[in-house]
Protein backbone atom coordinates (compact mmCIF):
# COMPACT_ATOMS: atom_id res chain seq x y z
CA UNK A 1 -207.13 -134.40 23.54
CA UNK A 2 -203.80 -136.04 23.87
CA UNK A 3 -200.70 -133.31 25.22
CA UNK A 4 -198.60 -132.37 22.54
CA UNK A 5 -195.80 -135.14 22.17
CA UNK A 6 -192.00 -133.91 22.13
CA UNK A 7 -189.40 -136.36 22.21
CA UNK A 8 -185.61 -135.85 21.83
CA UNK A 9 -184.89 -138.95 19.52
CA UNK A 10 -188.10 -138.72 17.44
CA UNK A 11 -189.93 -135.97 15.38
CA UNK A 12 -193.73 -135.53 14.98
CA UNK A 13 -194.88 -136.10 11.49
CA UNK A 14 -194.81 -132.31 10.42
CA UNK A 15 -191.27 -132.66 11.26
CA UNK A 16 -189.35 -135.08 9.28
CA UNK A 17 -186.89 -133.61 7.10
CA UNK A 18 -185.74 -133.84 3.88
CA UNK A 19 -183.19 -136.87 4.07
CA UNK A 20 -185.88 -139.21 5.26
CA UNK A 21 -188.07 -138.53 2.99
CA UNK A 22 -188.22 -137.52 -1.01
CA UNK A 23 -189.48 -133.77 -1.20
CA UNK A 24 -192.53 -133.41 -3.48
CA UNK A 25 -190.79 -132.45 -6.67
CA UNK A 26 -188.46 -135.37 -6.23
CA UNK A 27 -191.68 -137.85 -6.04
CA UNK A 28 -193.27 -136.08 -9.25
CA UNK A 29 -189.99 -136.91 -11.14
CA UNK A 30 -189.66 -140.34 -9.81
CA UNK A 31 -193.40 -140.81 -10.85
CA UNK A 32 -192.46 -139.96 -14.02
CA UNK A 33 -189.42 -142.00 -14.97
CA UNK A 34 -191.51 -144.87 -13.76
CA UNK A 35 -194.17 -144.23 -15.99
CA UNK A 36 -196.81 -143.42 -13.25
CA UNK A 37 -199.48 -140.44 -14.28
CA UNK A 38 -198.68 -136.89 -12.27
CA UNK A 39 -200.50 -136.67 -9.35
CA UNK A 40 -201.97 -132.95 -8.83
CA UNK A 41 -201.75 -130.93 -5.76
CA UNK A 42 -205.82 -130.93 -5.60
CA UNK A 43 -206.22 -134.56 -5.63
CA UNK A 44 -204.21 -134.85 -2.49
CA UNK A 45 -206.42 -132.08 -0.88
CA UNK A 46 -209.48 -134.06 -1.97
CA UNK A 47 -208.19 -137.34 -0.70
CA UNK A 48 -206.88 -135.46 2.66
CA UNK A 49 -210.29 -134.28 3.32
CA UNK A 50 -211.91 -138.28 2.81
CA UNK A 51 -209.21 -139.60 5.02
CA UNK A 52 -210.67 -136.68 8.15
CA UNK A 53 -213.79 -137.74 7.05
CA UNK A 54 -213.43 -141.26 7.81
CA UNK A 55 -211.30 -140.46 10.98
CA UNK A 56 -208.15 -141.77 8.92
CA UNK A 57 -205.78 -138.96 11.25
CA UNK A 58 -202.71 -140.31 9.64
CA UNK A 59 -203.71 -140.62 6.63
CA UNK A 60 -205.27 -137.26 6.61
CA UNK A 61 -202.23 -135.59 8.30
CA UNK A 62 -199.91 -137.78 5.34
CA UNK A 63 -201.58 -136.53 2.45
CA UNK A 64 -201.98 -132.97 3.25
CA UNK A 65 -198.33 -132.55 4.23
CA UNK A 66 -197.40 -134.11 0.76
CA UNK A 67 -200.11 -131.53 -1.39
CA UNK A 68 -198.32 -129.01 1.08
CA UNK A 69 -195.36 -129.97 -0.01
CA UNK A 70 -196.14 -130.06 -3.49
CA UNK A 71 -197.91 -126.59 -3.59
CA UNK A 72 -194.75 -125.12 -2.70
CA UNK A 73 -192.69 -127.09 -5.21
CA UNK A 74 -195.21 -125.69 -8.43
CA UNK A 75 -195.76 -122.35 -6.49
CA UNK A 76 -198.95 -121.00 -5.74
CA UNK A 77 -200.46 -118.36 -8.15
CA UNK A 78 -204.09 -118.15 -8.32
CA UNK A 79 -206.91 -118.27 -5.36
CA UNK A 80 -207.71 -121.26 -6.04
CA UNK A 81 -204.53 -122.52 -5.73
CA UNK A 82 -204.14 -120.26 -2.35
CA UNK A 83 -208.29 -121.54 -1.14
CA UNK A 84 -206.72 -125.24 -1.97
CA UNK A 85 -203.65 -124.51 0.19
CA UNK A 86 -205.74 -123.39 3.17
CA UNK A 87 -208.06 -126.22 2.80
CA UNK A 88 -205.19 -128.17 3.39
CA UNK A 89 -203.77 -126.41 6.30
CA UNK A 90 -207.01 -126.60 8.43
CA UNK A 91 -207.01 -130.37 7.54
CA UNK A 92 -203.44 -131.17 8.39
CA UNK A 93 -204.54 -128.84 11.70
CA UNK A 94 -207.67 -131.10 12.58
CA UNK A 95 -205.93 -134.29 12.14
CA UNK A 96 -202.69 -133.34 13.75
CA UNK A 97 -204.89 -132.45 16.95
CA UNK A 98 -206.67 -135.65 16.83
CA UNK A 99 -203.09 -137.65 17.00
CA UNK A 100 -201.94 -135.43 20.24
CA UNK A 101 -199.68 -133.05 18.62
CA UNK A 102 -200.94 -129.88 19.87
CA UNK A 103 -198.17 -127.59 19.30
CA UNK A 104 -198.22 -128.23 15.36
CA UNK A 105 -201.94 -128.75 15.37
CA UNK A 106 -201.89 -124.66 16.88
CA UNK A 107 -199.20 -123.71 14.14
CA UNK A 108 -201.66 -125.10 11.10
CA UNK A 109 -204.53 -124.08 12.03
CA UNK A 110 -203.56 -120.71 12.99
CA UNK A 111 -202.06 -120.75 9.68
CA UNK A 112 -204.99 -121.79 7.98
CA UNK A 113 -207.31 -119.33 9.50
CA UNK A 114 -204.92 -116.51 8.52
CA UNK A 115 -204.93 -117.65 5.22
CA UNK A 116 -209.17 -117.78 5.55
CA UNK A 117 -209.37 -114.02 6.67
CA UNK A 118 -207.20 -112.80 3.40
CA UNK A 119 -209.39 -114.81 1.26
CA UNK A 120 -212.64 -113.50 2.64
CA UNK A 121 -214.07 -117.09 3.27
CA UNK A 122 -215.90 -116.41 6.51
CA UNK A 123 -217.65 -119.30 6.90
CA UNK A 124 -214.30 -121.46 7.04
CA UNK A 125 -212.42 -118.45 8.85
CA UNK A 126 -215.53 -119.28 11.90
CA UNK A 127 -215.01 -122.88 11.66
CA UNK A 128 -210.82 -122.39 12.20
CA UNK A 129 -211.18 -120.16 14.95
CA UNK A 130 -213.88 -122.83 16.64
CA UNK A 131 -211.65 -125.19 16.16
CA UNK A 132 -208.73 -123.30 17.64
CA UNK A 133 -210.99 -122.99 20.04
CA UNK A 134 -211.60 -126.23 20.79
CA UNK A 135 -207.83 -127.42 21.06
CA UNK A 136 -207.17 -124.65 23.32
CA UNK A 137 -209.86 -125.97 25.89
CA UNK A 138 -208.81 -129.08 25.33
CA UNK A 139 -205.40 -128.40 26.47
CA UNK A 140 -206.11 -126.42 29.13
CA UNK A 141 -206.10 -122.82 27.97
CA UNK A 142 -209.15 -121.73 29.26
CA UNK A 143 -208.50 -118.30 28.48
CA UNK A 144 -207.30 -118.50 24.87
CA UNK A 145 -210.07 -120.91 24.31
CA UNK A 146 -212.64 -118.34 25.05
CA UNK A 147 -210.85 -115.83 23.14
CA UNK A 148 -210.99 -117.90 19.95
CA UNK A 149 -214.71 -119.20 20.70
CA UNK A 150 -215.93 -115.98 20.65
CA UNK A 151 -214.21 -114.36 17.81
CA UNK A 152 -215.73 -117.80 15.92
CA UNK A 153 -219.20 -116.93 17.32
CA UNK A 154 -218.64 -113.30 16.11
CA UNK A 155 -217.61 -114.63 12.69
CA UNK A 156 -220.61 -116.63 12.48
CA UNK A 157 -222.71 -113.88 12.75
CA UNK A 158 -221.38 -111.54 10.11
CA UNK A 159 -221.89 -114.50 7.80
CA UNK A 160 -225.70 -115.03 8.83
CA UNK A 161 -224.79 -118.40 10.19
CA UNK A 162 -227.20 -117.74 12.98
CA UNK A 163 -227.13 -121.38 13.92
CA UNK A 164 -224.23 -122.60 14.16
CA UNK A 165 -223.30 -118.70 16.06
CA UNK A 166 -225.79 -119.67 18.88
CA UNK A 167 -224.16 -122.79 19.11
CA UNK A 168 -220.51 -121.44 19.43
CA UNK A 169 -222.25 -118.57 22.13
CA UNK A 170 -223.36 -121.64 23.87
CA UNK A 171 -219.67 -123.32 24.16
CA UNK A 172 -218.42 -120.01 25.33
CA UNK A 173 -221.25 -119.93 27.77
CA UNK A 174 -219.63 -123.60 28.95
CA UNK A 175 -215.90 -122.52 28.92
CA UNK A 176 -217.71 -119.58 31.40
CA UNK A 177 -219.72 -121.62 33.85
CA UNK A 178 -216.33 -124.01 33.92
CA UNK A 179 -214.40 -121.09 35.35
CA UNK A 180 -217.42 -119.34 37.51
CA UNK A 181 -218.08 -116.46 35.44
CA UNK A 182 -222.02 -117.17 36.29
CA UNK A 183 -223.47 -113.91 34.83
CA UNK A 184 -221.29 -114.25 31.24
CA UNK A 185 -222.55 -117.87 31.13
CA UNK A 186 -226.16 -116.76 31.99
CA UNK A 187 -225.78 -113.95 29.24
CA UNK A 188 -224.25 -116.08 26.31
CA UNK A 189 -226.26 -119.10 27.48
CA UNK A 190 -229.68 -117.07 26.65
CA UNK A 191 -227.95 -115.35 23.65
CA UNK A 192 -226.93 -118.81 22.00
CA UNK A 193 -230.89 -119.95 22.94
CA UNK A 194 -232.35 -117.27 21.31
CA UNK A 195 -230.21 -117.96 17.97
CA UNK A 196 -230.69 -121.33 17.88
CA UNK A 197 -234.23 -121.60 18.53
CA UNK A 198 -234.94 -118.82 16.10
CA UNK A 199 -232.59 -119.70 13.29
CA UNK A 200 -232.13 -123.48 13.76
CA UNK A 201 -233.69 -126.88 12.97
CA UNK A 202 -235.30 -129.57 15.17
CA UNK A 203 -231.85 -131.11 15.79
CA UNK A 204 -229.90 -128.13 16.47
CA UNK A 205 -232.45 -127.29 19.01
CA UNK A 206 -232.06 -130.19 20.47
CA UNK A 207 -228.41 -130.18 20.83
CA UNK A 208 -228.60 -127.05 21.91
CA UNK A 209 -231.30 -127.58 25.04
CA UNK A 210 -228.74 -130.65 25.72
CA UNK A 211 -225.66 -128.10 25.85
CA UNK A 212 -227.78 -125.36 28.11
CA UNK A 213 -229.24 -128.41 30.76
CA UNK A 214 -225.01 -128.96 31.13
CA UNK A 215 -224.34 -125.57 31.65
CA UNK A 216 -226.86 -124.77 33.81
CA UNK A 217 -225.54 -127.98 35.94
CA UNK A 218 -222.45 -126.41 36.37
CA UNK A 219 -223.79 -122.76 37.07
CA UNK A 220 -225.24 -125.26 40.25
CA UNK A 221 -229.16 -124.63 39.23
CA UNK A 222 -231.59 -127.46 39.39
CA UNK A 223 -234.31 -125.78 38.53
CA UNK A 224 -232.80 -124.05 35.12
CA UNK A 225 -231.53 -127.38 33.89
CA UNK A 226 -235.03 -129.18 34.63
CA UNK A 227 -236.48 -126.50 32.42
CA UNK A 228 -234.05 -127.26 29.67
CA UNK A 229 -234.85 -131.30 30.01
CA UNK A 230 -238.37 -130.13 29.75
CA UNK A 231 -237.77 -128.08 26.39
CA UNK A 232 -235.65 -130.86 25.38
CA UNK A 233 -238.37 -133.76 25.53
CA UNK A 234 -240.86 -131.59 24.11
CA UNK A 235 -238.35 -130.66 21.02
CA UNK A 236 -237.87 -134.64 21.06
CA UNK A 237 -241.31 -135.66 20.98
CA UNK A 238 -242.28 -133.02 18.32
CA UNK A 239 -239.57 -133.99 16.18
CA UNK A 240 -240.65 -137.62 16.21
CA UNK A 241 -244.50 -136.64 15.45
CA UNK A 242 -242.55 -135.05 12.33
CA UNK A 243 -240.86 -137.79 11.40
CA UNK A 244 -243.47 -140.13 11.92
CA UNK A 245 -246.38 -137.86 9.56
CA UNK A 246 -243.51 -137.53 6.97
CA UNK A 247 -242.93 -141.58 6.61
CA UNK A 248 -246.87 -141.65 6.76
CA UNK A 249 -246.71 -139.67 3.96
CA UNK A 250 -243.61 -141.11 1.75
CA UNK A 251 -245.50 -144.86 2.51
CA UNK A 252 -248.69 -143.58 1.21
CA UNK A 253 -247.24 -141.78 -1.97
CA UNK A 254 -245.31 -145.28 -2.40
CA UNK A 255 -248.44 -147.00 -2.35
CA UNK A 256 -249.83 -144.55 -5.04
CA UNK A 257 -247.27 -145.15 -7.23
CA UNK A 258 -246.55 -148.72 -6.42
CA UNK A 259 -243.20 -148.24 -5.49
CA UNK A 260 -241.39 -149.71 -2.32
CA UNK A 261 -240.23 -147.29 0.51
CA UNK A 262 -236.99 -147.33 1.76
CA UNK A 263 -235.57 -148.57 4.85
CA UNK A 264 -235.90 -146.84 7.93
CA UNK A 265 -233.08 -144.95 8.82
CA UNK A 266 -231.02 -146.79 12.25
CA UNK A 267 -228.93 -143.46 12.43
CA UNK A 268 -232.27 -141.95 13.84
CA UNK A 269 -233.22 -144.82 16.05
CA UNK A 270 -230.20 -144.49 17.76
CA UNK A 271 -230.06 -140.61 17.71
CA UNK A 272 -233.76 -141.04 19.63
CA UNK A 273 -231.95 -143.46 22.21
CA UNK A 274 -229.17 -141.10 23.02
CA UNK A 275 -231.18 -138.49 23.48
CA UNK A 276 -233.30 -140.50 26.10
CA UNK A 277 -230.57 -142.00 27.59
CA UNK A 278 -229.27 -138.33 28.43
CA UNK A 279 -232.49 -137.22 30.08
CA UNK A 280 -233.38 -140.16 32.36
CA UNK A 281 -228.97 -140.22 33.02
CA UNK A 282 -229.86 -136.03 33.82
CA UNK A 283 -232.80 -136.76 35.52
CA UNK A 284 -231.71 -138.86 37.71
CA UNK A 285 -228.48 -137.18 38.82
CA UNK A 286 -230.77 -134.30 39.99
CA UNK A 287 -232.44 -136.07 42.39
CA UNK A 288 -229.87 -136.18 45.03
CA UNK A 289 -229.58 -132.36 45.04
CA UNK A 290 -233.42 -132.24 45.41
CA UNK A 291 -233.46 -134.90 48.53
CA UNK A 292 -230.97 -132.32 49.76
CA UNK A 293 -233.16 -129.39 49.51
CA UNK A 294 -235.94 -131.26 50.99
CA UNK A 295 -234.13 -132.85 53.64
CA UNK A 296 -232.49 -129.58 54.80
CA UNK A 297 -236.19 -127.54 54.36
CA UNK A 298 -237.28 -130.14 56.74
CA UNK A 299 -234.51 -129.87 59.20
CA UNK A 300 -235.01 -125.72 59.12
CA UNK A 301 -238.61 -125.34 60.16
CA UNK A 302 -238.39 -127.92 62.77
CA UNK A 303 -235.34 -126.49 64.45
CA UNK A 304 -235.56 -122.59 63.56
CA UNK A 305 -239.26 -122.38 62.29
CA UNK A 306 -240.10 -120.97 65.41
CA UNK A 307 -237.76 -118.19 64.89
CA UNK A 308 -239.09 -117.24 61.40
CA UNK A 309 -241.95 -114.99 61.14
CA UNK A 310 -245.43 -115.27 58.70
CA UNK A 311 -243.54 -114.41 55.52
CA UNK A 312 -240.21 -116.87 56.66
CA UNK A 313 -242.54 -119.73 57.08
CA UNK A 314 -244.20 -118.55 53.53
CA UNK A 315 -240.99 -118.92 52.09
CA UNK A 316 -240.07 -121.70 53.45
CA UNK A 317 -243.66 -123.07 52.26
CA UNK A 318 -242.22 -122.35 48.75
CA UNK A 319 -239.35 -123.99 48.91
CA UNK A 320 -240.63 -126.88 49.76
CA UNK A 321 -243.68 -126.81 47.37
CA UNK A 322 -240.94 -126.43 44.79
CA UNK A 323 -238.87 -129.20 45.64
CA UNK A 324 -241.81 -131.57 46.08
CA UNK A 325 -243.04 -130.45 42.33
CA UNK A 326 -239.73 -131.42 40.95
CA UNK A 327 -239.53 -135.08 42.85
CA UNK A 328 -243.04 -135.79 41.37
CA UNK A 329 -241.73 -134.23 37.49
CA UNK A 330 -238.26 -136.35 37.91
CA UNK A 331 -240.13 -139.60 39.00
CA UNK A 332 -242.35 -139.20 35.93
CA UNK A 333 -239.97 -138.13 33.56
CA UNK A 334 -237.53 -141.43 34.81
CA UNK A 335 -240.69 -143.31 34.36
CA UNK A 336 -241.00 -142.16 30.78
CA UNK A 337 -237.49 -142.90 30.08
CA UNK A 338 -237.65 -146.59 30.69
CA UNK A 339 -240.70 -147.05 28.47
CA UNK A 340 -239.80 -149.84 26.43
CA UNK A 341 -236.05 -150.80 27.78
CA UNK A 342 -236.91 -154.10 29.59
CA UNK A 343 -236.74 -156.39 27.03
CA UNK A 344 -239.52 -158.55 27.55
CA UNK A 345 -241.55 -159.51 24.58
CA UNK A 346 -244.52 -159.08 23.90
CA UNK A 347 -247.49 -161.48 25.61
CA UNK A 348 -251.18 -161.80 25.81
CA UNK A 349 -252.97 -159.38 28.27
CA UNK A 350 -256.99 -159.35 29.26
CA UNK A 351 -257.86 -155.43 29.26
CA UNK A 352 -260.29 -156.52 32.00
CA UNK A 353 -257.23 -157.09 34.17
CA UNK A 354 -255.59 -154.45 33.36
CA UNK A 355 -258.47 -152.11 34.31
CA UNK A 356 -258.82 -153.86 37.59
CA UNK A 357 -255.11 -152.97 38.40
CA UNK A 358 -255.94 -149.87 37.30
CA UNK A 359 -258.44 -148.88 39.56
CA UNK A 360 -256.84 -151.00 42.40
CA UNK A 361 -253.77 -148.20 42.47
CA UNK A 362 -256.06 -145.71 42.36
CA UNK A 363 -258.67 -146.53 44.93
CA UNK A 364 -257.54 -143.59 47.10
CA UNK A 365 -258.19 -140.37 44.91
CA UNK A 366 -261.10 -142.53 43.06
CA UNK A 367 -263.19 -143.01 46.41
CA UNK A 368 -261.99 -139.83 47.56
CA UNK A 369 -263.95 -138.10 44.78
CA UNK A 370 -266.63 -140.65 44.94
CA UNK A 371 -265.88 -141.42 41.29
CA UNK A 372 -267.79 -144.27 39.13
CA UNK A 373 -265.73 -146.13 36.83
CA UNK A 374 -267.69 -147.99 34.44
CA UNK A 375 -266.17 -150.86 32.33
CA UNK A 376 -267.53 -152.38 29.27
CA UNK A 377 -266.72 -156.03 27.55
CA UNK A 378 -262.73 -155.51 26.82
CA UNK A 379 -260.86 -157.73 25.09
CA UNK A 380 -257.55 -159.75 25.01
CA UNK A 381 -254.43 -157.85 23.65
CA UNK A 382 -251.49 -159.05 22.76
CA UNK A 383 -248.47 -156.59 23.98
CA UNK A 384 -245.30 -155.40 26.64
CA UNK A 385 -247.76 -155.98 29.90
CA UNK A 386 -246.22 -153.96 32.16
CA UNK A 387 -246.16 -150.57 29.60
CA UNK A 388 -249.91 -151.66 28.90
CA UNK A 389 -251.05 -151.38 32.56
CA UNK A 390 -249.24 -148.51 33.20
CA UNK A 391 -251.11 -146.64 29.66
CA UNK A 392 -254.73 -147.80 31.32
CA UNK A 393 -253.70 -146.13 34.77
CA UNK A 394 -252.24 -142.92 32.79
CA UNK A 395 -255.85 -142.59 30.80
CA UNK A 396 -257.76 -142.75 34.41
CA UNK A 397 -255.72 -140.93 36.24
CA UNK A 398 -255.88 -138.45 33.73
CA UNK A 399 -259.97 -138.65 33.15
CA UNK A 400 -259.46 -138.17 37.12
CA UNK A 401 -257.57 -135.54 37.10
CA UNK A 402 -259.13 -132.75 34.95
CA UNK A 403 -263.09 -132.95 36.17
CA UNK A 404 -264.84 -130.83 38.42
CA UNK A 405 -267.89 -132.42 38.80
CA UNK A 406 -269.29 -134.03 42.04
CA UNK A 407 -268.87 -137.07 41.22
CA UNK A 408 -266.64 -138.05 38.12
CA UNK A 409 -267.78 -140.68 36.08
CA UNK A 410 -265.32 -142.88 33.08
CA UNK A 411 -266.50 -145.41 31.35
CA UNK A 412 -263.94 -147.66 29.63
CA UNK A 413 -264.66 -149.56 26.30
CA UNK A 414 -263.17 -151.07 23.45
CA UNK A 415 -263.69 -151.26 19.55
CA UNK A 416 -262.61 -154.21 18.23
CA UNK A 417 -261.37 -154.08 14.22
CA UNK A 418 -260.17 -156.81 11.95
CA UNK A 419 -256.61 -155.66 12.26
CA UNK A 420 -257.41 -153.65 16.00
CA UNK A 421 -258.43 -152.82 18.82
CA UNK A 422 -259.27 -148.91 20.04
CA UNK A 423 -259.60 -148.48 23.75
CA UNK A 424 -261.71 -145.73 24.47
CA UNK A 425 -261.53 -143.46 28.11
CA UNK A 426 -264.48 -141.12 28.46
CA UNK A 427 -264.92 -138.77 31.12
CA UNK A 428 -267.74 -135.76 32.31
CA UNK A 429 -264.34 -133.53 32.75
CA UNK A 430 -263.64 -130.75 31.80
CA UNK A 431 -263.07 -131.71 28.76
CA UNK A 432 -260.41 -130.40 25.72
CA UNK A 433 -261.12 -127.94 23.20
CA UNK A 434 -260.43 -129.19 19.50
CA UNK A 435 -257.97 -126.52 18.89
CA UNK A 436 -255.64 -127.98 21.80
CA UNK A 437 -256.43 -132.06 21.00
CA UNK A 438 -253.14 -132.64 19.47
CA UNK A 439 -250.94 -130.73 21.88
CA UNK A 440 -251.99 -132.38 24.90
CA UNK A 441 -249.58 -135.56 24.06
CA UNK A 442 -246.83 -132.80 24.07
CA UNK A 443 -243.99 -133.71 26.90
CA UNK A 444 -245.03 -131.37 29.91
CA UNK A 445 -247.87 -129.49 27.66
CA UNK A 446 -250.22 -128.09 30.35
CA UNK A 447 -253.35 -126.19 29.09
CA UNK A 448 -254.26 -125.44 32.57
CA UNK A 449 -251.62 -123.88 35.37
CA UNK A 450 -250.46 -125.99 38.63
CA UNK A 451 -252.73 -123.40 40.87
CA UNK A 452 -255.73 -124.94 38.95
CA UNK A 453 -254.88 -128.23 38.33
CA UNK A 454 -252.07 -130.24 40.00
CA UNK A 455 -250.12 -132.90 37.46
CA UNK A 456 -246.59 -133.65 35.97
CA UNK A 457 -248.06 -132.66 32.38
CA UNK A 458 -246.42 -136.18 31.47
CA UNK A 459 -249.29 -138.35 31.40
CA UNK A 460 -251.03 -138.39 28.29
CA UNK A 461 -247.54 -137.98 26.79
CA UNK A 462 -246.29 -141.66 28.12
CA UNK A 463 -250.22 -142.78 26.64
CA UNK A 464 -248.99 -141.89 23.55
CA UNK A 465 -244.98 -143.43 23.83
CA UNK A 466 -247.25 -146.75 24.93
CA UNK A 467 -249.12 -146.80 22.04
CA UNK A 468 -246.37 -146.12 19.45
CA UNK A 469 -244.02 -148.57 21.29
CA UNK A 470 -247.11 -151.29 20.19
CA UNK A 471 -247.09 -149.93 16.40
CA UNK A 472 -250.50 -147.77 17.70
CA UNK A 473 -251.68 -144.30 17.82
CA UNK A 474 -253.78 -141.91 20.25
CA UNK A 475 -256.17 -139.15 19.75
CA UNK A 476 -259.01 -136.98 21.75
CA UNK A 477 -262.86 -137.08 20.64
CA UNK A 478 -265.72 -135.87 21.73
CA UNK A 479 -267.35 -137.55 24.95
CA UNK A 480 -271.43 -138.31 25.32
CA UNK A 481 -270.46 -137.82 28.90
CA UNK A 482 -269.93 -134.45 28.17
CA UNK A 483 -266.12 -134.35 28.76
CA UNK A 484 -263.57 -135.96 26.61
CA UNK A 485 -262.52 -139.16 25.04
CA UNK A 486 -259.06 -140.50 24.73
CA UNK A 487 -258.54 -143.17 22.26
CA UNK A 488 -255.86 -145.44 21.75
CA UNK A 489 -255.28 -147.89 19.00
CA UNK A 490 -253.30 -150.79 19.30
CA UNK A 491 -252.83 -153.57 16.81
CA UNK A 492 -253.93 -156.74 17.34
């Protein structure tokens, strides 16, 4: 937001007087010794409110000070002249902020919300006083900015906007944390949480995990915004499983009727790219603060562990556990980020190969269990090579992973289709009960805890990115080995 502009030899727009410009009643006669139809005081408000929408700020802040003007010329009488005139008061407000001129942009929206209350029109009183709000922040007063947010989150509330009130806690809980008022932010930040995630959709949950993972950044802890990414790229991948069985759907009732589907929508491609492009940018701006913890852990127990008794050292044995748990979830969450950002296109890829790799990078924990990996005939695959070797290393690793037998066992093999191919992982694991199949390609969905079984809970999640990147699909079956089998299909 742009300071309010005062000049001596100029006037802001809600400023100009008379002589330089016709006053409304003057235009209406004009209009009418031309010949021109009479222009009504709620078309202006109507074409105000299209020029905010399209971010037309002059235009917007033109046309409402002319219905303004003209309001006052006819005289207001009824509500709906008096809900018109406040409609165009918190326009003139919003677009007057958006050109810099704060002091006026204040006046009319102070005016409008005053004008909201004495109508009874809560819902528009909460969205004045949030956006009184807003402008105060904006322009640096921190205090009347918090004053306003939470009399809009308040507002909210009596209405049984429940959403959009945890969202407004959670910009109070931001205008907090920016001042250091760390157990206020903690309190609204949870209160806004617990609205949203009870009240809101798939979006607004997402926006508002995004808004608590900033908060928590400035409140200075790691650990509280890595939780937050966590909930975030679970909420993400959940929403595009959603997305993905609805379109499923539409193209299959299409086909039914023999009707053509519509497009697919770019506004969500690109709200699924912003939304990635915060995490990994989150991600990995919380690594340095982790090398720190780790580097100073290190430096304490070899110059003071001496000093530290049994539970000290345990701490300290904490501490460090922690921070190495994070590294390993930040690596693979940056790793899951990137899926499908290099560019390359797509080329042909023996399975064989890629299995070879496979095992290659994981000769150490492979011979170190003794395992047996077992490959049948696989064939050639056309696809991003790099995001391909990676999903065969995920599927072992994982197979790996979650067995307690002596000696593991996978056997790798492929069913080849007119249309695809279906790479099959089976295992003598552990296996996964039917009930839990689909969850398991949840972003950090763990059926198991660390103590038992040691993992980022990303793996199976980035099988599943892999596959869709390719147009493909994965799900769990039954193994003969006794454990489980992961299938992916990937078209040809």
């Amino acid at each position: 937001m742009k300071p309010a502009k005062h000049t001596s030899k100029s006037q802001s727009s809600a400023e100009l007087s008379s002589a330089e410009q016709p006053s409304a009643e003057q235009a209406q006669r004009q209009a009418e010794h031309a010949g021109l139809p009479r222009v009504r005081s709620s078309e202006l408000v109507l074409r105000a409110v299209q020029c905010l929408n399209l971010s037309d700020w002059t235009g917007a802040c033109e046309t409402s000070q002319e219905a303004l003007r003209l309001m006052e010329a006819e005289g207001i009488r009824t509500r709906e002249e008096h809900l018109e005139q406040a409609r165009c008061c918190d326009v003139l407000g919003q677009a007057l902020a958006a050109l810099g001129y704060w002091h006026e942009s204040r006046m009319a929206l102070e005016r409008a919300a005053a004008a909201w209350e004495t109508l009874e029109c809560g819902r528009e009183l909460a969205a004045s006083l949030q956006n009184l709000g807003q402008l105060h922040k904006n322009s640096g007063h921190v205090d009347a900015a918090m004053d306003y947010t939470r009399q809009a989150a308040h507002c909210w509330e009596r209405e049984g906007w429940m959403t959009e009130a945890g969202l407004t806690w959670l910009e109070l809980a931001t205008c907090l944390a920016d001042v250091g008022e760390t157990r206020a932010a903690t309190r609204h930040l949870k209160q806004g949480l617990h609205r949203v995630d009870t009240a809101g959709n798939a979006e607004a949950r997402m926006n508002a995990r995004k808004i608590a993972a900033a908060v928590y950044a400035l409140l200075g802890d790691s650990e509280a915004k890595l939780e937050q990414l966590e909930a975030l790229c679970g909420l993400q991948e959940a929403w595009i499983r959603e997305r993905k069985a609805e379109k499923v759907n539409l193209e299959t009732a299409h086909q039914a009727t023999g009707s053509t589907p519509p497009a697919a929508s770019s506004e969500d491609a690109a709200y699924l790219e912003a939304i990635r492009t915060f995490t990994g940018k989150a991600a990995h701006d919380m690594k340095e603060p982790l090398r720190m913890i780790g580097s100073f852990s290190a430096l304490l127990r070899r110059q003071y562990g001496a000093l530290l008794d049994e539970e000290g050292n345990e701490f300290l044995d904490i501490v460090q556990d922690a921070g190495e748990r994070m590294n390993e979830l930040l690596a693979k969450l940056l790793e899951y980020t990137r899926l499908g950002t290099s560019g390359k296109a797509f080329q042909p890829l023996d399975l064989t190969d890629a299995v070879t790799l496979a095992v290659h990078r994981l000769r150490g924990p492979l011979d170190q269990r003794d395992a047996r990996v077992e490959t049948q005939a696989l064939p050639q695959i056309n696809g991003l090579r790099d995001e391909l070797e990676l999903l065969v290393v995920q599927l072992l690793d994982n197979a790996l992973k979650f067995n307690r037998s002596k000696r593991p066992h996978m056997v790798i093999s492929a069913v080849e289709e007119s249309d695809s191919i279906t790479l099959k992982v089976q295992d003598n694991g552990i296996g996964i009960p039917a009930a839990n199949r689909s969850e398991v390609f949840d972003l950090f969905r763990r059926l198991h805890p660390r103590s038992e079984f040691r993992g980022s809970g990303i793996g199976l999640t980035m099988v599943a990115r892999i596959a869709a990147l390719h147009g493909g699909d994965s799900w769990v079956e039954n193994s003969r080995l006794g454990g489980c089998c992961v299938c992916v299909r990937l078209p040809k």
